[in-house]
N, C-alpha and C. Protein backbone atom coordinates (compact mmCIF):
# COMPACT_ATOMS: atom_id res chain seq x y z
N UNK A 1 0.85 -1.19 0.00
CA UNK A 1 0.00 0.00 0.00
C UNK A 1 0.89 1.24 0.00
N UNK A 2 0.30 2.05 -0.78
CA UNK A 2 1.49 3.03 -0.43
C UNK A 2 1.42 4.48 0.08
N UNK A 3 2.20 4.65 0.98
CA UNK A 3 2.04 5.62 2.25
C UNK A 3 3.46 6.76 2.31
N UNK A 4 2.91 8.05 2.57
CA UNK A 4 3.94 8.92 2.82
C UNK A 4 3.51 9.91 3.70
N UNK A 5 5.08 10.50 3.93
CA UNK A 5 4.00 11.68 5.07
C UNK A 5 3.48 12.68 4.58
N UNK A 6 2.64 13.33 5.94
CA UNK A 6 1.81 14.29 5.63
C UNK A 6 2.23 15.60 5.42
N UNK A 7 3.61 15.61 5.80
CA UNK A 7 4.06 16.69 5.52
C UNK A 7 4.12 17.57 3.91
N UNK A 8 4.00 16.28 2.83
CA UNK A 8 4.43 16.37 1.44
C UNK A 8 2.99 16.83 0.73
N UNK A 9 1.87 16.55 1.48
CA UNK A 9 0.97 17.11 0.65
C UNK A 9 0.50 18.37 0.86
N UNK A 10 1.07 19.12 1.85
CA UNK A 10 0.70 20.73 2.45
C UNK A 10 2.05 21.36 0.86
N UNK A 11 3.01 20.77 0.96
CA UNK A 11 4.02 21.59 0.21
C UNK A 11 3.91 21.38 -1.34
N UNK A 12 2.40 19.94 -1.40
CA UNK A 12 2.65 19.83 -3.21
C UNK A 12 1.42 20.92 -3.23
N UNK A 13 0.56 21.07 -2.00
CA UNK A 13 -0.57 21.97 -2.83
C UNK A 13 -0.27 23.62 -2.53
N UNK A 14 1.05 23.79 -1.61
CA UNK A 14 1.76 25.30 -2.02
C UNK A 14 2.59 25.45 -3.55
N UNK A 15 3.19 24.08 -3.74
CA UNK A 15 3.84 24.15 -4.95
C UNK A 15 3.17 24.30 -6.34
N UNK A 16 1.87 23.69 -6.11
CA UNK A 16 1.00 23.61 -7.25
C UNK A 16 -0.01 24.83 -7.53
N UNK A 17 -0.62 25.26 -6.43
CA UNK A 17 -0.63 26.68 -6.48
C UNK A 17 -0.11 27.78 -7.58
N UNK A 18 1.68 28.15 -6.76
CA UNK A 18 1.90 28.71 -7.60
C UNK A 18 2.54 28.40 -9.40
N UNK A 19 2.19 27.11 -9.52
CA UNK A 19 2.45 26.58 -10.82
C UNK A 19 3.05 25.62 -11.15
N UNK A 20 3.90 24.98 -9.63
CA UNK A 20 4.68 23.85 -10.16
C UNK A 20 4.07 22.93 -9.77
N UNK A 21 4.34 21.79 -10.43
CA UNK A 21 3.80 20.59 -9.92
C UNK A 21 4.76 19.24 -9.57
N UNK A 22 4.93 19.45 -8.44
CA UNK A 22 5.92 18.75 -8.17
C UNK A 22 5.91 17.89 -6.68
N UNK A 23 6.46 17.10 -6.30
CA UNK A 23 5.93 16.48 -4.84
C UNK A 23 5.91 15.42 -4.45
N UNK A 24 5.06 15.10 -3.54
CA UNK A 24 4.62 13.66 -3.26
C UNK A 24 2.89 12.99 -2.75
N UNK A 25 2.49 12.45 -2.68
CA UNK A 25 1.31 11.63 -2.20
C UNK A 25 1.55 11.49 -0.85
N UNK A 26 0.12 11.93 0.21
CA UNK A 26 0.36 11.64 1.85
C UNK A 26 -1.02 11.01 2.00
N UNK A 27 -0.85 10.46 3.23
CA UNK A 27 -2.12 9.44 3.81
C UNK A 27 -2.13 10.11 4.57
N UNK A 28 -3.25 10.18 5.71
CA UNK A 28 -3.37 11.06 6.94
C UNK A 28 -2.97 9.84 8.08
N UNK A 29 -2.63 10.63 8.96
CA UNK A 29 -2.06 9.72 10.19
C UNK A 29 -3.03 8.51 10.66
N UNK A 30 -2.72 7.82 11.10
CA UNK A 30 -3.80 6.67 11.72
C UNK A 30 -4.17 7.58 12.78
N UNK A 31 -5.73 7.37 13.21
CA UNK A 31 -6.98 7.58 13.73
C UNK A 31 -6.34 7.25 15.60
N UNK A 32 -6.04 8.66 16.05
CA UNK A 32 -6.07 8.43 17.83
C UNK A 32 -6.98 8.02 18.44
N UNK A 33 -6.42 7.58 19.51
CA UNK A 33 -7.43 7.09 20.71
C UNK A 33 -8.61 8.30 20.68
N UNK A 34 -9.91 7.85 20.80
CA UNK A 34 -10.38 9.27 21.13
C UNK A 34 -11.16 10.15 19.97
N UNK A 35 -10.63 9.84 18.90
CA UNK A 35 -10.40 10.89 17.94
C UNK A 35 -11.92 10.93 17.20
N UNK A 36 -12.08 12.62 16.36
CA UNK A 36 -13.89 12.63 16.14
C UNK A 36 -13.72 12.35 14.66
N UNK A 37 -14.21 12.17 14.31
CA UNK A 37 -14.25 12.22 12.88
C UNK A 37 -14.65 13.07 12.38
N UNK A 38 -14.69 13.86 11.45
CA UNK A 38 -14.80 15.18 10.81
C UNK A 38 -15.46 15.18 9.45
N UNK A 39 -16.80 15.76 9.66
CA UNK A 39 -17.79 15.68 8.54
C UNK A 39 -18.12 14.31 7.97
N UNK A 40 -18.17 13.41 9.07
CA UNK A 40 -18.50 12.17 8.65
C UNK A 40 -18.31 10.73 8.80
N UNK A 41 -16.64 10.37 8.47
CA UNK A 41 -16.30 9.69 8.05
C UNK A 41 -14.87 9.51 9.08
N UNK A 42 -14.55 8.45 9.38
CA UNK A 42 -13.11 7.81 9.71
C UNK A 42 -12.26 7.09 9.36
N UNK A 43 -10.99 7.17 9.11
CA UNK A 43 -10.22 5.84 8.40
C UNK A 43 -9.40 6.11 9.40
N UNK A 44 -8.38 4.82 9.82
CA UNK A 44 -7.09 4.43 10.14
C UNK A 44 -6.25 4.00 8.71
N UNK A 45 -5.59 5.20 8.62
CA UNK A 45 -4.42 4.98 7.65
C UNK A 45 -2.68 5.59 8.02
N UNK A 46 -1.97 4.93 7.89
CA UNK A 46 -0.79 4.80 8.13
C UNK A 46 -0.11 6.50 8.01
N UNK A 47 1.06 7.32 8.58
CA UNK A 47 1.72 8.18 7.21
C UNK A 47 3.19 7.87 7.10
N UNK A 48 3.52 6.63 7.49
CA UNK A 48 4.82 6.03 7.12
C UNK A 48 4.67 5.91 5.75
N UNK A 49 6.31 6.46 5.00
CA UNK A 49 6.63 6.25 3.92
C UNK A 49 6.68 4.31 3.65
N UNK A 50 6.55 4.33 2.80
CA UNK A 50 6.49 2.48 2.38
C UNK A 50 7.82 1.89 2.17
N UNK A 51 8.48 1.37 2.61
CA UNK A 51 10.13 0.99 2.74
C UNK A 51 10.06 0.99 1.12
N UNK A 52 11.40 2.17 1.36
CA UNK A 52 12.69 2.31 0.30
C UNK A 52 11.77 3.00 -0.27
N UNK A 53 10.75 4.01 -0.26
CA UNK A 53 10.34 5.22 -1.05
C UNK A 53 10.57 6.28 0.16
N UNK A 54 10.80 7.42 -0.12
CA UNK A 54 10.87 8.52 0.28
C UNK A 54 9.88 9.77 0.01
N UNK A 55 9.55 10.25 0.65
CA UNK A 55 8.37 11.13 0.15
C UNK A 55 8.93 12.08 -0.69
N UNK A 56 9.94 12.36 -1.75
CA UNK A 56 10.09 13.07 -2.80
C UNK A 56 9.69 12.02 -4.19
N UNK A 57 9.87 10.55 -4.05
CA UNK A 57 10.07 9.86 -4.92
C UNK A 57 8.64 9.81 -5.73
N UNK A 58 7.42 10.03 -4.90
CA UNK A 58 6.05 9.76 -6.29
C UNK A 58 5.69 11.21 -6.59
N UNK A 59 6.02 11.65 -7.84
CA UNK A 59 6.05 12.50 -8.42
C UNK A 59 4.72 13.08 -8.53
N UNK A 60 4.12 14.61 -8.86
CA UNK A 60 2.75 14.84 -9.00
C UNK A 60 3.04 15.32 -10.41
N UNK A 61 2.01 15.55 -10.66
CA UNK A 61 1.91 16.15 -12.59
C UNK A 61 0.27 16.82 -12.47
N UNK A 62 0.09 17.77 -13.11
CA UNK A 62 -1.19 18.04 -13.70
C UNK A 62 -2.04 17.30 -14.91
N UNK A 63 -3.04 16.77 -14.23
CA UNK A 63 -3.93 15.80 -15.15
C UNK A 63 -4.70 17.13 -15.82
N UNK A 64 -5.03 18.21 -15.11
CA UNK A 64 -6.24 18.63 -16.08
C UNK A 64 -6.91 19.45 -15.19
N UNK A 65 -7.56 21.09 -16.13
CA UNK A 65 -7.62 22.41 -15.36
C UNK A 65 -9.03 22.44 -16.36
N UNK A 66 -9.84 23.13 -15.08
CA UNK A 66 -11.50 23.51 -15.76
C UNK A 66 -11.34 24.39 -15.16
N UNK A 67 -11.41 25.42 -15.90
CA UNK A 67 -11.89 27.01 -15.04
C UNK A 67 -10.61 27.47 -13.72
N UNK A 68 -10.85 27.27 -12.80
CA UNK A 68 -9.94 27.79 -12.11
C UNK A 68 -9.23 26.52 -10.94
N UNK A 69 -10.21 25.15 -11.55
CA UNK A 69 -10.06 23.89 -10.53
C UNK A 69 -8.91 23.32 -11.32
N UNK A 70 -7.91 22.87 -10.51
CA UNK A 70 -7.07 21.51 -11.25
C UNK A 70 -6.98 20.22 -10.68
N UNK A 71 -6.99 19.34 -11.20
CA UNK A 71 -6.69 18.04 -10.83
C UNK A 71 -5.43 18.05 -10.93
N UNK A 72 -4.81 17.52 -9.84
CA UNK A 72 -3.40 17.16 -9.64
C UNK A 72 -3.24 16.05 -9.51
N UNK A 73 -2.56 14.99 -9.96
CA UNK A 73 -2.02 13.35 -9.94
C UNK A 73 -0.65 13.36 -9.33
N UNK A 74 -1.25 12.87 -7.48
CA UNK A 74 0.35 12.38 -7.04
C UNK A 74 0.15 11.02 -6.38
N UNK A 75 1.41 10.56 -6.80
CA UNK A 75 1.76 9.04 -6.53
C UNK A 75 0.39 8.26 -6.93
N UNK A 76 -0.33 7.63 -6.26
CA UNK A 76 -1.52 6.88 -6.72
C UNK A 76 -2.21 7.94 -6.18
N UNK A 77 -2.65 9.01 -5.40
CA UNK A 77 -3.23 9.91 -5.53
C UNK A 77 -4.03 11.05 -6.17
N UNK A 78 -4.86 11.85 -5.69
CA UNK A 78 -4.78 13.00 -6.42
C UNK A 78 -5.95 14.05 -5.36
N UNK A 79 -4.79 15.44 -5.76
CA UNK A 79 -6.00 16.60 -5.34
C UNK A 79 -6.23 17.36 -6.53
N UNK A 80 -7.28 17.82 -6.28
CA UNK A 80 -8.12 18.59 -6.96
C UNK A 80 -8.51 20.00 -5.87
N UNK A 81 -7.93 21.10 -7.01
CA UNK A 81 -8.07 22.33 -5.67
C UNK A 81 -8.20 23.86 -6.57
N UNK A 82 -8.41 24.60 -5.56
CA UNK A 82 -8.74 26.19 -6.38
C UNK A 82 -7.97 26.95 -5.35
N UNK A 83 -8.06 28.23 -5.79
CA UNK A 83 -7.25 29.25 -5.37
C UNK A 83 -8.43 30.65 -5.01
N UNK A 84 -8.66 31.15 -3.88
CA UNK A 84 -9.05 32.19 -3.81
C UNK A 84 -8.58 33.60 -4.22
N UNK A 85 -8.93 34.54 -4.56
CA UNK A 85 -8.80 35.61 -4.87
C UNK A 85 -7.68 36.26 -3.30
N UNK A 86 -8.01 35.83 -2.04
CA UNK A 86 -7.61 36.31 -1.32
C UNK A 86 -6.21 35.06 -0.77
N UNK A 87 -6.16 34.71 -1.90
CA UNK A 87 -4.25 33.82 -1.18
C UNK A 87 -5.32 32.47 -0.89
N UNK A 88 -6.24 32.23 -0.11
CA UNK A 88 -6.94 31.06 0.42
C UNK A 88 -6.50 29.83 -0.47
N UNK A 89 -6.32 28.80 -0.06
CA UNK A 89 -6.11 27.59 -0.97
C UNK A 89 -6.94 26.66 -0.57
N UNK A 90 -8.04 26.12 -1.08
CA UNK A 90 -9.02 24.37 -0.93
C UNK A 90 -8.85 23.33 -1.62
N UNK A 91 -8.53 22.19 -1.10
CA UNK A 91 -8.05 21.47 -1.74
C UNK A 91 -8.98 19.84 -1.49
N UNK A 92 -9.84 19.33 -2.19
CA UNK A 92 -10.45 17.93 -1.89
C UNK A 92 -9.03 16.77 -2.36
N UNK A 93 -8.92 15.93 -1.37
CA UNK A 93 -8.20 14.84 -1.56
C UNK A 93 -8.58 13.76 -1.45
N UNK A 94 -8.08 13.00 -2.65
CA UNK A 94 -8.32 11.61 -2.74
C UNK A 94 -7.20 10.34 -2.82
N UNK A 95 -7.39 9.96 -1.71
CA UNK A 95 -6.51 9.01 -1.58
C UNK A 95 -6.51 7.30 -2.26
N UNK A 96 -5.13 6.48 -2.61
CA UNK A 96 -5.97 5.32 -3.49
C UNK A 96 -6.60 4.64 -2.56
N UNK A 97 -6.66 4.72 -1.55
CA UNK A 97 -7.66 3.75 -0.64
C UNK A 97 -8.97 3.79 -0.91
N UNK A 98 -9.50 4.85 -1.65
CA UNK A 98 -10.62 5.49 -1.70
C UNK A 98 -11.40 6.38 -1.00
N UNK A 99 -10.40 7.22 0.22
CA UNK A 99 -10.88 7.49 1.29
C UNK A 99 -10.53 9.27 0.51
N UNK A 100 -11.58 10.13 1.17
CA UNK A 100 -10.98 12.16 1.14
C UNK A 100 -10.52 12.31 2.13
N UNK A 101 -10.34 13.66 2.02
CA UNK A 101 -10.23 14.63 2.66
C UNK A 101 -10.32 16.21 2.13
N UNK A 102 -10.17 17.17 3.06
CA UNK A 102 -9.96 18.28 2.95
C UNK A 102 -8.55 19.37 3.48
N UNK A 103 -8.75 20.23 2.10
CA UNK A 103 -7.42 20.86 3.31
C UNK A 103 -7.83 22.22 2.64
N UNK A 104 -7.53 23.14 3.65
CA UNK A 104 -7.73 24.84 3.48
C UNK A 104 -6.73 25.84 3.79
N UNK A 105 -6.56 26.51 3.75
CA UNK A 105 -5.05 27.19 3.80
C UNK A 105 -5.45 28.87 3.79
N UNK A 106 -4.80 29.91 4.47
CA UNK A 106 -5.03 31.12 4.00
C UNK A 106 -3.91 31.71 4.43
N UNK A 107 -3.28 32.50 3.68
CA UNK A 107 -2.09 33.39 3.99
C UNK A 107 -1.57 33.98 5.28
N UNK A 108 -2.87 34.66 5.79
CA UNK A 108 -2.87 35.54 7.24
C UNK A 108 -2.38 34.24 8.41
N UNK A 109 -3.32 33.06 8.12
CA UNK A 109 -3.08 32.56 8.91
C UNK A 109 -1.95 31.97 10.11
N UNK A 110 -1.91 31.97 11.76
CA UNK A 110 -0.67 31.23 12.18
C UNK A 110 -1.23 30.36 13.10
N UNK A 111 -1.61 29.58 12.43
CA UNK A 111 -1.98 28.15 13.34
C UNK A 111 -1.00 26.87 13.94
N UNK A 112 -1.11 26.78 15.04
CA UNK A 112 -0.13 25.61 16.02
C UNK A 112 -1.25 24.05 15.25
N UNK A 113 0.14 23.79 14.88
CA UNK A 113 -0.15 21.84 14.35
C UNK A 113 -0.78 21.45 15.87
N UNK A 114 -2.61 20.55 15.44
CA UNK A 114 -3.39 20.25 16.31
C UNK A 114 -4.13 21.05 16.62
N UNK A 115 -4.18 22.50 16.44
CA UNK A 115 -5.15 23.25 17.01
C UNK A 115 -6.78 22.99 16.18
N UNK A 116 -7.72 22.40 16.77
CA UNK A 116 -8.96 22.60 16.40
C UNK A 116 -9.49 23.54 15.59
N UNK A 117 -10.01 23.39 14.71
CA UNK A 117 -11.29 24.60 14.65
C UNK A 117 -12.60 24.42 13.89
N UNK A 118 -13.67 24.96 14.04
CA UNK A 118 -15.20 25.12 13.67
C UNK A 118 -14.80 25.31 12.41
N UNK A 119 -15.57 24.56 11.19
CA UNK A 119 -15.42 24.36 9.93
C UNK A 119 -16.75 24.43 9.38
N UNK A 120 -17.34 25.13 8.61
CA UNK A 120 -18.81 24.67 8.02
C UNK A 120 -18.57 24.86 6.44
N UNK A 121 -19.63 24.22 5.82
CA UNK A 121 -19.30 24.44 4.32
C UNK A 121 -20.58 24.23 4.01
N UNK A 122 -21.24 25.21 3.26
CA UNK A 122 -22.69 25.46 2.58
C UNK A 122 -22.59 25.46 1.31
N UNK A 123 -23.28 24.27 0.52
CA UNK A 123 -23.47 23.80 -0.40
C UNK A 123 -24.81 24.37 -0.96
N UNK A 124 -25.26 25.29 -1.87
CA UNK A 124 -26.73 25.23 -2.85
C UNK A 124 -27.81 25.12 -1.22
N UNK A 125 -27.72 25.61 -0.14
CA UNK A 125 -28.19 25.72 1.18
C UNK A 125 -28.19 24.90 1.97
N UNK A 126 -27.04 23.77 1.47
CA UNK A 126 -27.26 22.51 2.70
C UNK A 126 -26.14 22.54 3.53
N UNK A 127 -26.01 22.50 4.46
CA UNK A 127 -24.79 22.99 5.72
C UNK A 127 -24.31 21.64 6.19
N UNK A 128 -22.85 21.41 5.81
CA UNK A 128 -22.07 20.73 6.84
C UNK A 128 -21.12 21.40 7.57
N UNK A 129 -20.99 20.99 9.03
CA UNK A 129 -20.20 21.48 10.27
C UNK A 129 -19.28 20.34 10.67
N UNK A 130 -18.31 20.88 10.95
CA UNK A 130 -17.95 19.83 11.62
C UNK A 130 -16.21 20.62 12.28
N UNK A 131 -15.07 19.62 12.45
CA UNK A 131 -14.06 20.29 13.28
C UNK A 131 -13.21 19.90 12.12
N UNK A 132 -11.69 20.96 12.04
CA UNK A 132 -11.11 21.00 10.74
C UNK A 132 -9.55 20.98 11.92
N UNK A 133 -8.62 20.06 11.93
CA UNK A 133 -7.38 20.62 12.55
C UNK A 133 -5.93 20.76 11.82
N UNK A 134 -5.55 22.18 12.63
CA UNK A 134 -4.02 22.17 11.65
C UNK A 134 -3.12 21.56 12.08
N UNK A 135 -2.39 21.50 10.62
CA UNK A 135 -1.51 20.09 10.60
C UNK A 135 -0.14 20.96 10.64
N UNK A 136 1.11 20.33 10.97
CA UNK A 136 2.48 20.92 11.00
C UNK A 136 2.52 22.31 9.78
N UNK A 137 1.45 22.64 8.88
CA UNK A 137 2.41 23.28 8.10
C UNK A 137 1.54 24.62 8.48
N UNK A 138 0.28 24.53 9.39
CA UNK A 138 -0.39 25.56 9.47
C UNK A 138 -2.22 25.43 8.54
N UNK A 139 -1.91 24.67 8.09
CA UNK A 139 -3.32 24.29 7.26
C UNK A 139 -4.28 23.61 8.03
N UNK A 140 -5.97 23.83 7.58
CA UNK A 140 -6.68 23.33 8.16
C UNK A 140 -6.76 22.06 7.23
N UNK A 141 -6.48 20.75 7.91
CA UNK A 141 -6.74 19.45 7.20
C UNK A 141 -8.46 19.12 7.93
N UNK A 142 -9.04 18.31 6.99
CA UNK A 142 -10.23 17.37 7.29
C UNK A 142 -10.04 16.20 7.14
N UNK A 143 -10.11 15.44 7.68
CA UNK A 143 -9.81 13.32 7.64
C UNK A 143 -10.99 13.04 7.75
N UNK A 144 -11.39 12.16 6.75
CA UNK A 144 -12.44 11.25 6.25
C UNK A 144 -13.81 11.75 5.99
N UNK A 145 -13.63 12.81 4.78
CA UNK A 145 -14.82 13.48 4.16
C UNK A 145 -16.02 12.54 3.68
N UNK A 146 -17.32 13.08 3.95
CA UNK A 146 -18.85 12.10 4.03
C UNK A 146 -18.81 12.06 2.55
N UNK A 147 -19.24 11.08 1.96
CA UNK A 147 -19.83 11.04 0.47
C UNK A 147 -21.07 11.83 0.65
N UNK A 148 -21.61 12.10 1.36
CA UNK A 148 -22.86 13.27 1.42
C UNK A 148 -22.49 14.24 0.58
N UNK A 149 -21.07 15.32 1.63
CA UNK A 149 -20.82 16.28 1.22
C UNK A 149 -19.98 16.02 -0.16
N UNK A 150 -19.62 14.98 -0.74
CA UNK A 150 -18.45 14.71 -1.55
C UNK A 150 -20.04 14.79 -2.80
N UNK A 151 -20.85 14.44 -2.76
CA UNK A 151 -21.91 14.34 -3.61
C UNK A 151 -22.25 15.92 -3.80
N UNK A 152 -22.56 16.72 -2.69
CA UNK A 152 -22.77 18.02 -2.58
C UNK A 152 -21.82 18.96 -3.54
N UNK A 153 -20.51 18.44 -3.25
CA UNK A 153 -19.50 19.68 -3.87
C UNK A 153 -19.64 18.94 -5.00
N UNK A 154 -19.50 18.02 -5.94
CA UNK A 154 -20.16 17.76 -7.13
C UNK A 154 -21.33 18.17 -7.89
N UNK A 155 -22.57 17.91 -6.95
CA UNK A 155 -23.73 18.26 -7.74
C UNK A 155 -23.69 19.60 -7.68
N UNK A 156 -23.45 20.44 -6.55
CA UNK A 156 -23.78 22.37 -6.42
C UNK A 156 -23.25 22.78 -7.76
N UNK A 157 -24.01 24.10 -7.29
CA UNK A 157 -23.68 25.27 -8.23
C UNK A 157 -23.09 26.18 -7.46
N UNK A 158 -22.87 26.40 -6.35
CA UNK A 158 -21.87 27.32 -5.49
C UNK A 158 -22.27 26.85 -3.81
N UNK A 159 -21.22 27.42 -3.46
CA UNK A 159 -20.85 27.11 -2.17
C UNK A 159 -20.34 27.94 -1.22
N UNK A 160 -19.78 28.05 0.08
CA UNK A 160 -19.08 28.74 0.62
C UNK A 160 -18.93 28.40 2.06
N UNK A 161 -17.27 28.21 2.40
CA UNK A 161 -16.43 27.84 3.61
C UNK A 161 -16.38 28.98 4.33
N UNK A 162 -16.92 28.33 5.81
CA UNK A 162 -16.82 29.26 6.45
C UNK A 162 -15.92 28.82 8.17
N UNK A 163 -14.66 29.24 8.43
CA UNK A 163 -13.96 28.93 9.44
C UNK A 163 -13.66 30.69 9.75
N UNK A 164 -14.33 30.50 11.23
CA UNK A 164 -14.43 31.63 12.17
C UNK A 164 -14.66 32.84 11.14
N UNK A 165 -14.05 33.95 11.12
CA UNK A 165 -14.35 35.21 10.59
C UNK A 165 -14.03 35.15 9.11
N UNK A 166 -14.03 34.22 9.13
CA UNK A 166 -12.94 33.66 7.27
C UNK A 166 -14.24 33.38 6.47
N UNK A 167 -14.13 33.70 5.22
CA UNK A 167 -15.31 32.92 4.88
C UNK A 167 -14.35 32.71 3.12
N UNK A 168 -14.73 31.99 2.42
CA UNK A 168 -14.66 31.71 1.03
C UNK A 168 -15.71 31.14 -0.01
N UNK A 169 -16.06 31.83 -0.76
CA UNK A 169 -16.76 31.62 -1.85
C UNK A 169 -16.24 30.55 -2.77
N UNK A 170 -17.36 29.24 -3.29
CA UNK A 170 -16.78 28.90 -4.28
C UNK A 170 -18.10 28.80 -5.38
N UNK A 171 -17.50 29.62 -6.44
CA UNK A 171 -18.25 29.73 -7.92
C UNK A 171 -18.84 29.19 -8.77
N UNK A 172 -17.60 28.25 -8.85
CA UNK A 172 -17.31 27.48 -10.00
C UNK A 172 -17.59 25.89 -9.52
N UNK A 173 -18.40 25.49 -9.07
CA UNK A 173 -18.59 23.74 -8.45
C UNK A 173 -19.01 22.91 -9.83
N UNK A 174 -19.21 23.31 -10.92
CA UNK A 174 -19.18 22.94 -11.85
C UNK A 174 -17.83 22.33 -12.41
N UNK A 175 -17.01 23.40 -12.18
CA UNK A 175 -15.22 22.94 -12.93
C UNK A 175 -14.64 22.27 -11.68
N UNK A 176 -15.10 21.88 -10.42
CA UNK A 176 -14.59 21.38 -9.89
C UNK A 176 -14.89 19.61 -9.93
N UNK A 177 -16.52 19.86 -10.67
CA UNK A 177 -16.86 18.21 -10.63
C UNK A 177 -16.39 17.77 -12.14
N UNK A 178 -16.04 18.51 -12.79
CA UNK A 178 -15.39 18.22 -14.22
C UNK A 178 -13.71 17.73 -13.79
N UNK A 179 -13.12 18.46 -12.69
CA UNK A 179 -11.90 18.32 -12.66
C UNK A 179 -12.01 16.45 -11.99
N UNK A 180 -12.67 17.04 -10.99
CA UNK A 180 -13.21 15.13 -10.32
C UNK A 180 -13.51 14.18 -11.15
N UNK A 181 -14.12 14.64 -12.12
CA UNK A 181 -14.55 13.32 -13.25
C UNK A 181 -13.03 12.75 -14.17
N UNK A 182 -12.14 13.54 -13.80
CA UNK A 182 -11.10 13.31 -15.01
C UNK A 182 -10.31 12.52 -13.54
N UNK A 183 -10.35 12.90 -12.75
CA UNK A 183 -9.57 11.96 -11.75
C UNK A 183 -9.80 10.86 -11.26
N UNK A 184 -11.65 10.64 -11.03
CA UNK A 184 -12.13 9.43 -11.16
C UNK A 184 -11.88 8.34 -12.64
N UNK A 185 -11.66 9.01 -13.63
CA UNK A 185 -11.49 8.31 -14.67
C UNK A 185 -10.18 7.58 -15.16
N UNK A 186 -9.46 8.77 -13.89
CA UNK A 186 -7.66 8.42 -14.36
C UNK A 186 -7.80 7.01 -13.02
N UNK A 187 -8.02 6.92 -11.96
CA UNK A 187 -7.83 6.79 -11.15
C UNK A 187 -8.75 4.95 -11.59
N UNK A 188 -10.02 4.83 -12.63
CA UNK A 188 -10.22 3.82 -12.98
C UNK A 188 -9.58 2.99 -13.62
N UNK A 189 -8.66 3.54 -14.60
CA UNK A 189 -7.96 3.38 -15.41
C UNK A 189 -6.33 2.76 -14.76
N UNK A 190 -5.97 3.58 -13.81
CA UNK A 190 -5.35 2.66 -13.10
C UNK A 190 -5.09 1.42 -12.38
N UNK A 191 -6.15 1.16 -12.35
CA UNK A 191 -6.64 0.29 -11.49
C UNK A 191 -7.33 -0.97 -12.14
N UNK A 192 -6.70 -0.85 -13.66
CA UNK A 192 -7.00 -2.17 -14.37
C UNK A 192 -6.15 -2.61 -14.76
């Protein structure tokens, strides 16, 4: 199975951002004692690298850009993410296990790795809440996104994230389920 740390996917979706595409594939840490699940869903997955790979070694590339969404292909992976007008970065991840996530990012921000926070995301008027925590690089990660909401940010026509006084608009949920369809398709295709 193959596993890397989490550190590599905060720096492929700063790298990809500003244009490069370059990096590695991360799993989210296995599931603590204790731990809530966030908008849904839980997995126990590893973020040990897989003996004798290194988290520079699975390369990312751009599969394919709709509007302002891209699909990114790393290692057996892939995110798919947009860019706010205000620096903000969102990013849905899909891991080959078949499992998401989320990750959010904003410039201003200085968040301590672990710190909690209130996450909601309004879909075409349907509200999910739930808790979003940052990870070593300062980003808000989500572990184990609901196919509810994974259906939601597909079917909508707009949306908007809202963590504490932050809020982000998204427009375009159209080019984002176009960008998803090319990753589900790459991602079938692999897998024969």
């Amino acid at each position: 199975m193959f596993k890397q740390s989490r550190k590599a996917v905060s720096a492929v979706l700063a790298l990809a951002v500003a244009g490069v595409v370059a990096g590695s594939w991360v799993a989210p840490a296995s599931a603590a004692p204790g731990q809530v699940c966030y908008f849904g869903e839980c997995g126990s997955k590893s973020a040990a690298p897989a003996s004798g790979q290194s988290s520079n070694q699975a390369k990312s590339r751009l599969l394919s850009q709709h509007g302002s969404w891209k699909a990114v292909l790393i290692g057996q992976g892939a995110m798919i993410y947009d860019q706010f007008d205000n620096g903000a970065k969102f990013a849905i991840l899909a891991y080959p296990e078949g499992k998401f996530g989320l990750l959010l990012s904003h410039p201003e921000w200085h968040l301590k790795a672990g710190q909690p926070t209130e996450m909601s995301i309004r879909i075409d008027g349907d509200v999910y809440k739930g808790k979003a925590v940052a990870n070593e690089d300062g980003m808000l990660e989500v572990d184990g996104v609901s196919k509810d909401l994974l259906k939601a940010l597909y079917n909508g026509r707009k949306g908007r994230i809202e963590v504490g006084e932050y809020g982000f608009d998204m427009t375009n949920l159209a080019d984002a389920a176009a960008a998803i369809d090319d990753v589900v398709a790459h991602m079938e295709r692999a897998s024969r």
